[in-house]
PDB file of N, CA and C in Angstrom:
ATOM      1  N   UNK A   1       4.695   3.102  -1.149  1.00  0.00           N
ATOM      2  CA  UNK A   1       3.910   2.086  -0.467  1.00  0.00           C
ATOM      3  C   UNK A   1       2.582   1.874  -1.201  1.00  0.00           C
ATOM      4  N   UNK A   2       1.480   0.560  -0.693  1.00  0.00           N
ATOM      5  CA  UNK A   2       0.845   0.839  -1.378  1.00  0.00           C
ATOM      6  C   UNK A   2      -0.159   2.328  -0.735  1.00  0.00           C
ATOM      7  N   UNK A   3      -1.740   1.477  -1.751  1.00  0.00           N
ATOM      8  CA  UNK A   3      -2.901   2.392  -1.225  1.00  0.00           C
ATOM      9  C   UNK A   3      -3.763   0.981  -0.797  1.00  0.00           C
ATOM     10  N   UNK A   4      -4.429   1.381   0.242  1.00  0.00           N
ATOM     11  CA  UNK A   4      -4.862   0.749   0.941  1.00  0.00           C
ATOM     12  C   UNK A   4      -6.611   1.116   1.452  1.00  0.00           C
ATOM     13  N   UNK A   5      -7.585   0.745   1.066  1.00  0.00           N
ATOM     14  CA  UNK A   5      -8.795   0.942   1.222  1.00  0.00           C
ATOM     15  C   UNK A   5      -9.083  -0.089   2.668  1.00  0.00           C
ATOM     16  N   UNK A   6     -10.016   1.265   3.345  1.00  0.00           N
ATOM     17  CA  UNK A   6     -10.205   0.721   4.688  1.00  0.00           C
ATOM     18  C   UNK A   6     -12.033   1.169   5.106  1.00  0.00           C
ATOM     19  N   UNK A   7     -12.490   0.234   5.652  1.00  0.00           N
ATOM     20  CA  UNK A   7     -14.026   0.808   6.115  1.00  0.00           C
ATOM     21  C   UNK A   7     -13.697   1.738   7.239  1.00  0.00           C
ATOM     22  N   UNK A   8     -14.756   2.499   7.201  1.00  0.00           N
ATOM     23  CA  UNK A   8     -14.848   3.490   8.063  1.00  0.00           C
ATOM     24  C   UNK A   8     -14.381   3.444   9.622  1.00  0.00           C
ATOM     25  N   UNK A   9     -15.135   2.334   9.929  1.00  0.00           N
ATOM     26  CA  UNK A   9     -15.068   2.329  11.649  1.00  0.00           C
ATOM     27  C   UNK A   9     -13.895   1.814  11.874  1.00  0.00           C
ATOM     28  N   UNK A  10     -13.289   1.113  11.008  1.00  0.00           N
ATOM     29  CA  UNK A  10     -11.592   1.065  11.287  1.00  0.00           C
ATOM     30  C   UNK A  10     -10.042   1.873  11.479  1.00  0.00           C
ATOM     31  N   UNK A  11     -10.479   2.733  12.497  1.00  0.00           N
ATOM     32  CA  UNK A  11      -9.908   4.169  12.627  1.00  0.00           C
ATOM     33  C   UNK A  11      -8.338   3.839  13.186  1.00  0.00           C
ATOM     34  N   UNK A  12      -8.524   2.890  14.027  1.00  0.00           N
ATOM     35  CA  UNK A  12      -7.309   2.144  15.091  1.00  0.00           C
ATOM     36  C   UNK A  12      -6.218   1.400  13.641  1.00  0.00           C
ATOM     37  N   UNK A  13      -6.964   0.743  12.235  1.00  0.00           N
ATOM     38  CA  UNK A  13      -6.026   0.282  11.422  1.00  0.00           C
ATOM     39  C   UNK A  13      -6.002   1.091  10.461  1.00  0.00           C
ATOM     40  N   UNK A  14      -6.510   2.275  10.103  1.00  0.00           N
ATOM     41  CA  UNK A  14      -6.228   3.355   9.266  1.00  0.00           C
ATOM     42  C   UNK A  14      -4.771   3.951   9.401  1.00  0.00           C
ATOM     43  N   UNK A  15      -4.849   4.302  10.939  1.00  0.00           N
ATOM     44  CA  UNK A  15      -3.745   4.724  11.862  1.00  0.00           C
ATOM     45  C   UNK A  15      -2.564   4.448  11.451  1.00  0.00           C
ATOM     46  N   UNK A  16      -3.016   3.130  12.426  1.00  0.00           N
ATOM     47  CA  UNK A  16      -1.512   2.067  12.096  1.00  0.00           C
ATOM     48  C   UNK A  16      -1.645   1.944  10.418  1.00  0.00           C
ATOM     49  N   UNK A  17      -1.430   1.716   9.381  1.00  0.00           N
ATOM     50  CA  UNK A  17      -1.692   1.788   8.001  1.00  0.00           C
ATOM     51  C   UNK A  17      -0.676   3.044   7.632  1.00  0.00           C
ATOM     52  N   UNK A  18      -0.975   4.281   8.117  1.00  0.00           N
ATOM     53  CA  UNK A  18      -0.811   5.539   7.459  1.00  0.00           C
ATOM     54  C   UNK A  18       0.874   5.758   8.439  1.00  0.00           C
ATOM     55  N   UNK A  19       0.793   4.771   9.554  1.00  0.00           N
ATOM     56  CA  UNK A  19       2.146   5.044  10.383  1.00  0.00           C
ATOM     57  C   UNK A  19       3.437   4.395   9.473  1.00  0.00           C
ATOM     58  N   UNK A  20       2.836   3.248   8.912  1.00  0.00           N
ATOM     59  CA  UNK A  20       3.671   2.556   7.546  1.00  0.00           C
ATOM     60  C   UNK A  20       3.988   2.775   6.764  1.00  0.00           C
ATOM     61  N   UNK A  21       3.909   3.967   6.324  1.00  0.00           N
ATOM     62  CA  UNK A  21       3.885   4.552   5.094  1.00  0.00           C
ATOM     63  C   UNK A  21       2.674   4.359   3.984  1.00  0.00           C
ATOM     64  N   UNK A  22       1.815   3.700   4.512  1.00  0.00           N
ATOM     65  CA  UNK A  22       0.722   2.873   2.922  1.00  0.00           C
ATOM     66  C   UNK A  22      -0.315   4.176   3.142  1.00  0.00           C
ATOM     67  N   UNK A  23      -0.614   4.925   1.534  1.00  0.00           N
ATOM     68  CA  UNK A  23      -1.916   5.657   1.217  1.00  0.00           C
ATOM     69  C   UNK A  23      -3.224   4.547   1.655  1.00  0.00           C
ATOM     70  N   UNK A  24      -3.789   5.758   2.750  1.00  0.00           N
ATOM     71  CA  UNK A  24      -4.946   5.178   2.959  1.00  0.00           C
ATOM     72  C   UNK A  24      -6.187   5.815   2.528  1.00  0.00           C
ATOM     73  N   UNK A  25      -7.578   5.045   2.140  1.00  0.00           N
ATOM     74  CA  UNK A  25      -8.803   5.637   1.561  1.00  0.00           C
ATOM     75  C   UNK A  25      -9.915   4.901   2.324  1.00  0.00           C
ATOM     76  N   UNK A  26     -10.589   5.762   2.428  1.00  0.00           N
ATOM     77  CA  UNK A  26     -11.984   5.297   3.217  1.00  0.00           C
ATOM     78  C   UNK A  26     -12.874   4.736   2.088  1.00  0.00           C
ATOM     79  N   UNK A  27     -13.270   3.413   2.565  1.00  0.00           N
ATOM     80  CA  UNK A  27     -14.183   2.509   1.510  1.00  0.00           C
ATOM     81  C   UNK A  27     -15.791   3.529   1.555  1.00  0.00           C
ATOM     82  N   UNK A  28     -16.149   3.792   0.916  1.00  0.00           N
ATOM     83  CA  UNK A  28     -17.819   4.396   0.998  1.00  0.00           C
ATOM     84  C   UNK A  28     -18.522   3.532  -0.158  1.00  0.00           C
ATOM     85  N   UNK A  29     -18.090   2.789  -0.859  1.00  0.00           N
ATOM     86  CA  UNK A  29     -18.647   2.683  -2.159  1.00  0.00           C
ATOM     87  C   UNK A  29     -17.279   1.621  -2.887  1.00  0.00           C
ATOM     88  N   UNK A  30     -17.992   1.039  -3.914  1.00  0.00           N
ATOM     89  CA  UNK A  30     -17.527   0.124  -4.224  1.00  0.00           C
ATOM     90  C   UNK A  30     -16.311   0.997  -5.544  1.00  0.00           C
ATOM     91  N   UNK A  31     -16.532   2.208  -5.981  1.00  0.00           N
ATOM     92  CA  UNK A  31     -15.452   2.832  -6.543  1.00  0.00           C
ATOM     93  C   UNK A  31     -14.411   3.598  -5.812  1.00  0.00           C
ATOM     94  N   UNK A  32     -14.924   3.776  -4.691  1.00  0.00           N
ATOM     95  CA  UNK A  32     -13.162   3.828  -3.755  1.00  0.00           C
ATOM     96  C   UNK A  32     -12.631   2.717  -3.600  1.00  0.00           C
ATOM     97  N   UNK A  33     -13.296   1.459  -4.177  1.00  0.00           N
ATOM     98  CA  UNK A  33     -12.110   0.426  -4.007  1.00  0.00           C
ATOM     99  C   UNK A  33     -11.308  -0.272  -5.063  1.00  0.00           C
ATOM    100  N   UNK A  34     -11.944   0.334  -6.200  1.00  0.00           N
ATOM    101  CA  UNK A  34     -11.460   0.163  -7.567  1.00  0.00           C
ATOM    102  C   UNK A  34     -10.014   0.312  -7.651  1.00  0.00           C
ATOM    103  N   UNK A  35      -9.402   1.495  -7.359  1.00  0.00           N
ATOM    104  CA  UNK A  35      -7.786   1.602  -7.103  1.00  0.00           C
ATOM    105  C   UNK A  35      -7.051   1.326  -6.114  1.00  0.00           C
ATOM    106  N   UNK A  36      -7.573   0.370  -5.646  1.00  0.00           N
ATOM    107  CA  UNK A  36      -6.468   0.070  -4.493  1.00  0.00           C
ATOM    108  C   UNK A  36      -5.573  -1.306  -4.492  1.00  0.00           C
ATOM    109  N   UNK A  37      -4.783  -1.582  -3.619  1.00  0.00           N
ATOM    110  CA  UNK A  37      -4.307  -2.778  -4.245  1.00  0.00           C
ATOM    111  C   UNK A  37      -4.369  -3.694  -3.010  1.00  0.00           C
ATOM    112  N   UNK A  38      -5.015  -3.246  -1.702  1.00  0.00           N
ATOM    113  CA  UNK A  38      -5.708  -3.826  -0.597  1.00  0.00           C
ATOM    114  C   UNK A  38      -6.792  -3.656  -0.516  1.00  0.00           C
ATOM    115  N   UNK A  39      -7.724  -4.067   0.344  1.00  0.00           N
ATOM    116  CA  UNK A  39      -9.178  -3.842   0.786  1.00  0.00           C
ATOM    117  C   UNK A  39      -9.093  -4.155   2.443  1.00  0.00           C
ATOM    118  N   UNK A  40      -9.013  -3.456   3.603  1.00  0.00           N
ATOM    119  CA  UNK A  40      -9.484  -3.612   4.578  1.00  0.00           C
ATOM    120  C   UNK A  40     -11.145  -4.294   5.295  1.00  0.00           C
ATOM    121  N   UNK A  41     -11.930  -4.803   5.866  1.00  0.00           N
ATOM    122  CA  UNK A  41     -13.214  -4.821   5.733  1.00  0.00           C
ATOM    123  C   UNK A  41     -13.444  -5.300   7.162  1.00  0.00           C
ATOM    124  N   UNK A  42     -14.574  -4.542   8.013  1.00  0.00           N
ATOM    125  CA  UNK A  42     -15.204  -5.312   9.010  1.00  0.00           C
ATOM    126  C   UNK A  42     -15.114  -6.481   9.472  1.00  0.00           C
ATOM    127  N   UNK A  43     -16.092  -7.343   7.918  1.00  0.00           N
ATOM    128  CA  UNK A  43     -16.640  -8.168   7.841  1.00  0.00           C
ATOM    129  C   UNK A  43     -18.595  -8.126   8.144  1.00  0.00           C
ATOM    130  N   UNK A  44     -18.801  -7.324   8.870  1.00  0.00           N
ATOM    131  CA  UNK A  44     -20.476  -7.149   9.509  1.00  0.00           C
ATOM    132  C   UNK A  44     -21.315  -7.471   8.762  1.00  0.00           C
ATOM    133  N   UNK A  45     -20.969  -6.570   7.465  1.00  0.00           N
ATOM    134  CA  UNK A  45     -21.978  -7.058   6.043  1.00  0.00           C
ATOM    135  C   UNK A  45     -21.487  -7.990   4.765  1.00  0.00           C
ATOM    136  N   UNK A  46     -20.460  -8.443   5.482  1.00  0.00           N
ATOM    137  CA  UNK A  46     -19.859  -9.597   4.381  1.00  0.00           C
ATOM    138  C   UNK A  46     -20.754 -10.534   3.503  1.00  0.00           C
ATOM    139  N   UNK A  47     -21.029 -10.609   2.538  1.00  0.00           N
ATOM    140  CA  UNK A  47     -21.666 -11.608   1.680  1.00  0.00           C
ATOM    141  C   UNK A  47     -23.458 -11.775   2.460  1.00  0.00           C
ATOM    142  N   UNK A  48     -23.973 -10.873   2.663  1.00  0.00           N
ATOM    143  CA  UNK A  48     -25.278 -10.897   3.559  1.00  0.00           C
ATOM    144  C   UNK A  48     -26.192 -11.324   3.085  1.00  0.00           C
ATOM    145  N   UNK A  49     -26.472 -11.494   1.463  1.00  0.00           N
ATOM    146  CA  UNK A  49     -27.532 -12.098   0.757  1.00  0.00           C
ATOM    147  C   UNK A  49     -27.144 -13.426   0.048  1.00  0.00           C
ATOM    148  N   UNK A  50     -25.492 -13.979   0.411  1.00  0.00           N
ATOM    149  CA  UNK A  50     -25.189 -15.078  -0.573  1.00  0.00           C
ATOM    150  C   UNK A  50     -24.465 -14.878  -1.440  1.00  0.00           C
ATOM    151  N   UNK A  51     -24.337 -13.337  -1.823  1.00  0.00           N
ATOM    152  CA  UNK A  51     -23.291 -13.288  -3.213  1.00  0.00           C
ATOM    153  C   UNK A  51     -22.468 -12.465  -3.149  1.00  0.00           C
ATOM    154  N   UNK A  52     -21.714 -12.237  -3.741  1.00  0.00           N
ATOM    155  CA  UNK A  52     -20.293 -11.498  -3.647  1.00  0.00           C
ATOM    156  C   UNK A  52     -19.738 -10.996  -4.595  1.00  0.00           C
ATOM    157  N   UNK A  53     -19.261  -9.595  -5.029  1.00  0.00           N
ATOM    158  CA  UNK A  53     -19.082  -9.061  -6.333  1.00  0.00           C
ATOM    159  C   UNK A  53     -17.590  -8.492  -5.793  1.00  0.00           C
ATOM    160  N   UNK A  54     -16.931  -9.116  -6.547  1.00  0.00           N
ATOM    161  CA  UNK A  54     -15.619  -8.164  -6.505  1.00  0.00           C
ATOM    162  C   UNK A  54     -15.206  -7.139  -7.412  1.00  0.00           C
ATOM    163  N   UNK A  55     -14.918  -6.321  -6.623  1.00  0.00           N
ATOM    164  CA  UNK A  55     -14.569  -4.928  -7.192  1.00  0.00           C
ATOM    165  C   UNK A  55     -12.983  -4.573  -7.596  1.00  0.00           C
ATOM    166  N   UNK A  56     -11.830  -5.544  -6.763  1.00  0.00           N
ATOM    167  CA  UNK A  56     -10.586  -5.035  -6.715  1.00  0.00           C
ATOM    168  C   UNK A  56      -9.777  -6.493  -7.007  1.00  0.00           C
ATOM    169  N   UNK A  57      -8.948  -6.521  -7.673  1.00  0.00           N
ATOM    170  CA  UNK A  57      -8.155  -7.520  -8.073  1.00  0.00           C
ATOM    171  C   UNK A  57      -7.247  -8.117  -6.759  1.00  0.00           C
ATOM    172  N   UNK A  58      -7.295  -7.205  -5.785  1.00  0.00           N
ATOM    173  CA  UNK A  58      -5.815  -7.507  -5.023  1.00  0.00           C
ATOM    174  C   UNK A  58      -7.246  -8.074  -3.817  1.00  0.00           C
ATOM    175  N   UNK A  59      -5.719  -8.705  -2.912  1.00  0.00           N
ATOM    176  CA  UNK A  59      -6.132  -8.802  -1.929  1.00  0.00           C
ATOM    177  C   UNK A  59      -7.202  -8.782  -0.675  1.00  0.00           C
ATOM    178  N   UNK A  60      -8.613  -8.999  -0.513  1.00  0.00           N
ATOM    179  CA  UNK A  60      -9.503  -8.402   0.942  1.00  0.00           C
ATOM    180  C   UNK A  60      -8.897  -9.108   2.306  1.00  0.00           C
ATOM    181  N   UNK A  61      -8.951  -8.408   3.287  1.00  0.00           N
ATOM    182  CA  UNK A  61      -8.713  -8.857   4.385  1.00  0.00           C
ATOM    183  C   UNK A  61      -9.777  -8.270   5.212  1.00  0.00           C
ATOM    184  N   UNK A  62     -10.428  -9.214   6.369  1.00  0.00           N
ATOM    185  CA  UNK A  62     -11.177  -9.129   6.922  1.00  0.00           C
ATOM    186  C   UNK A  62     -10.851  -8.976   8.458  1.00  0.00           C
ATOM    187  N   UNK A  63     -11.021  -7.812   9.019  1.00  0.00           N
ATOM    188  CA  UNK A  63     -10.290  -7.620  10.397  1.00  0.00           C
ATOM    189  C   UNK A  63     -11.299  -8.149  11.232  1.00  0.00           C
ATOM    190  N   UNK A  64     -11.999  -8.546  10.969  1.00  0.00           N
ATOM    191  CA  UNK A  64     -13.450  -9.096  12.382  1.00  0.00           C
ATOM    192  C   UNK A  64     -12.535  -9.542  13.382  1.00  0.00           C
ATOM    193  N   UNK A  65     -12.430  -9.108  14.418  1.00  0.00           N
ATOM    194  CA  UNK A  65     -12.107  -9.982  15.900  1.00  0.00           C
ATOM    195  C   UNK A  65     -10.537  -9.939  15.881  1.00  0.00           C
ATOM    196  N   UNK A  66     -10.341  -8.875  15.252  1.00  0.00           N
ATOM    197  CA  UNK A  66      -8.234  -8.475  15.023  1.00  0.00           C
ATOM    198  C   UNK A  66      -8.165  -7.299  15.308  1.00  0.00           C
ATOM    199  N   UNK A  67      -6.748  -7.256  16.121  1.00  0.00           N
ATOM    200  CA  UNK A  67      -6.238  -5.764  15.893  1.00  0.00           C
ATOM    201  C   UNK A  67      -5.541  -4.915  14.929  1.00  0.00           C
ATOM    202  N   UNK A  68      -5.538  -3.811  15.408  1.00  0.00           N
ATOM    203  CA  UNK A  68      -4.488  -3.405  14.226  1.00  0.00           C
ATOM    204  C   UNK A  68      -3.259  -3.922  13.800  1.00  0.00           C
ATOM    205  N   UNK A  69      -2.602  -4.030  14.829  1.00  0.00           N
ATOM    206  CA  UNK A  69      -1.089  -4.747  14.541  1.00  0.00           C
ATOM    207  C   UNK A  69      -1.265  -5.875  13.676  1.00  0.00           C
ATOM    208  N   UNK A  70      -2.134  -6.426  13.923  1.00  0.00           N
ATOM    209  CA  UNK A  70      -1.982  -8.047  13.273  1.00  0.00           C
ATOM    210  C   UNK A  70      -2.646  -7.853  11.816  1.00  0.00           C
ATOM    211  N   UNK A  71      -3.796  -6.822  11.814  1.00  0.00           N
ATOM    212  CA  UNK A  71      -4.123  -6.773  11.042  1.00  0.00           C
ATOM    213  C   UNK A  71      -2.919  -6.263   9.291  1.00  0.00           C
ATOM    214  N   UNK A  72      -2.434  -5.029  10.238  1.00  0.00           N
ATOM    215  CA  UNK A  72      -1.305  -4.695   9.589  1.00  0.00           C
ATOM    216  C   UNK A  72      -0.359  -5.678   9.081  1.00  0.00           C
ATOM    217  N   UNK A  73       0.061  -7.160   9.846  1.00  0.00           N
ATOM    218  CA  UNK A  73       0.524  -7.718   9.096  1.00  0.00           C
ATOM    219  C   UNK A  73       0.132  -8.756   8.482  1.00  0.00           C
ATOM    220  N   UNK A  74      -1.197  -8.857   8.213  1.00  0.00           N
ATOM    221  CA  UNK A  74      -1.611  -9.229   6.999  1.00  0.00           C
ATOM    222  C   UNK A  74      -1.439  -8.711   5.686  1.00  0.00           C
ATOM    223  N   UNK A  75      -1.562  -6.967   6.438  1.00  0.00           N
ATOM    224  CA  UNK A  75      -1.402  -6.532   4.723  1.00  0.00           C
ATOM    225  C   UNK A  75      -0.314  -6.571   4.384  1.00  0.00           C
ATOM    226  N   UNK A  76       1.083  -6.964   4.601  1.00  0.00           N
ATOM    227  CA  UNK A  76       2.113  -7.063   4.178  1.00  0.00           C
ATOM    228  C   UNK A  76       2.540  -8.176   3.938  1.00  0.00           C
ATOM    229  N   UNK A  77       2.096  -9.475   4.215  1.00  0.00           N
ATOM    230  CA  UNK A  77       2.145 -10.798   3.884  1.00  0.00           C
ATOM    231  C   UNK A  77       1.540 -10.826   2.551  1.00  0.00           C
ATOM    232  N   UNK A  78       0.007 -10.067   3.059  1.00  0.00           N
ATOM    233  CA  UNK A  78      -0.317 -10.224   1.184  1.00  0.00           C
ATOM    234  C   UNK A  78       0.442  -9.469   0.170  1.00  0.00           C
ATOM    235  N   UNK A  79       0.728  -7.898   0.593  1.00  0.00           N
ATOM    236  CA  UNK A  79       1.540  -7.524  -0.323  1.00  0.00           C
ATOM    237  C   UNK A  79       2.986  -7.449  -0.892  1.00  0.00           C
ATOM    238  N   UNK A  80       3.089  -8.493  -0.053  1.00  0.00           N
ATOM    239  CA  UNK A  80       4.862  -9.208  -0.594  1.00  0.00           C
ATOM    240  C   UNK A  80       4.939 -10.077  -1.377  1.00  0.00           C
TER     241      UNK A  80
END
């Protein structure tokens, strides 16, 4: 499966994530997200000054105002 980088306070889609089989990693820093081939994210501090640096080739998904389930199948829409 893949690996899957997730922010912290997202404990409820870590869960579900790791019930799927997908390696999961806690985002702290912009080099835990270097290897992954998802990005989980809040959203809270999304783009807060205007700019935006990407770190990971694949996929971000932004769970603001989602659950896990749904969130979960985002990441499999993207990673199909």
């Amino acid at each position: 499966m893949a690996r899957i980088g997730v922010e912290q306070s997202l404990s409820d889609v870590k869960t579900a994530l790791m019930e799927m089989g997908h390696e999961v990693v806690d985002l702290r820093s912009a080099e835990d997200a270097a290897h992954c081939d998802c990005c989980v994210i809040t959203g809270q501090d999304k783009d807060v000054m205007g700019m935006a640096d990407t770190t990971i080739a694949g996929p971000v998904i932004n769970a603001q105002g989602t659950n896990a389930e749904a969130v979960c199948q985002m990441v499999d829409q993207k990673l199909s």
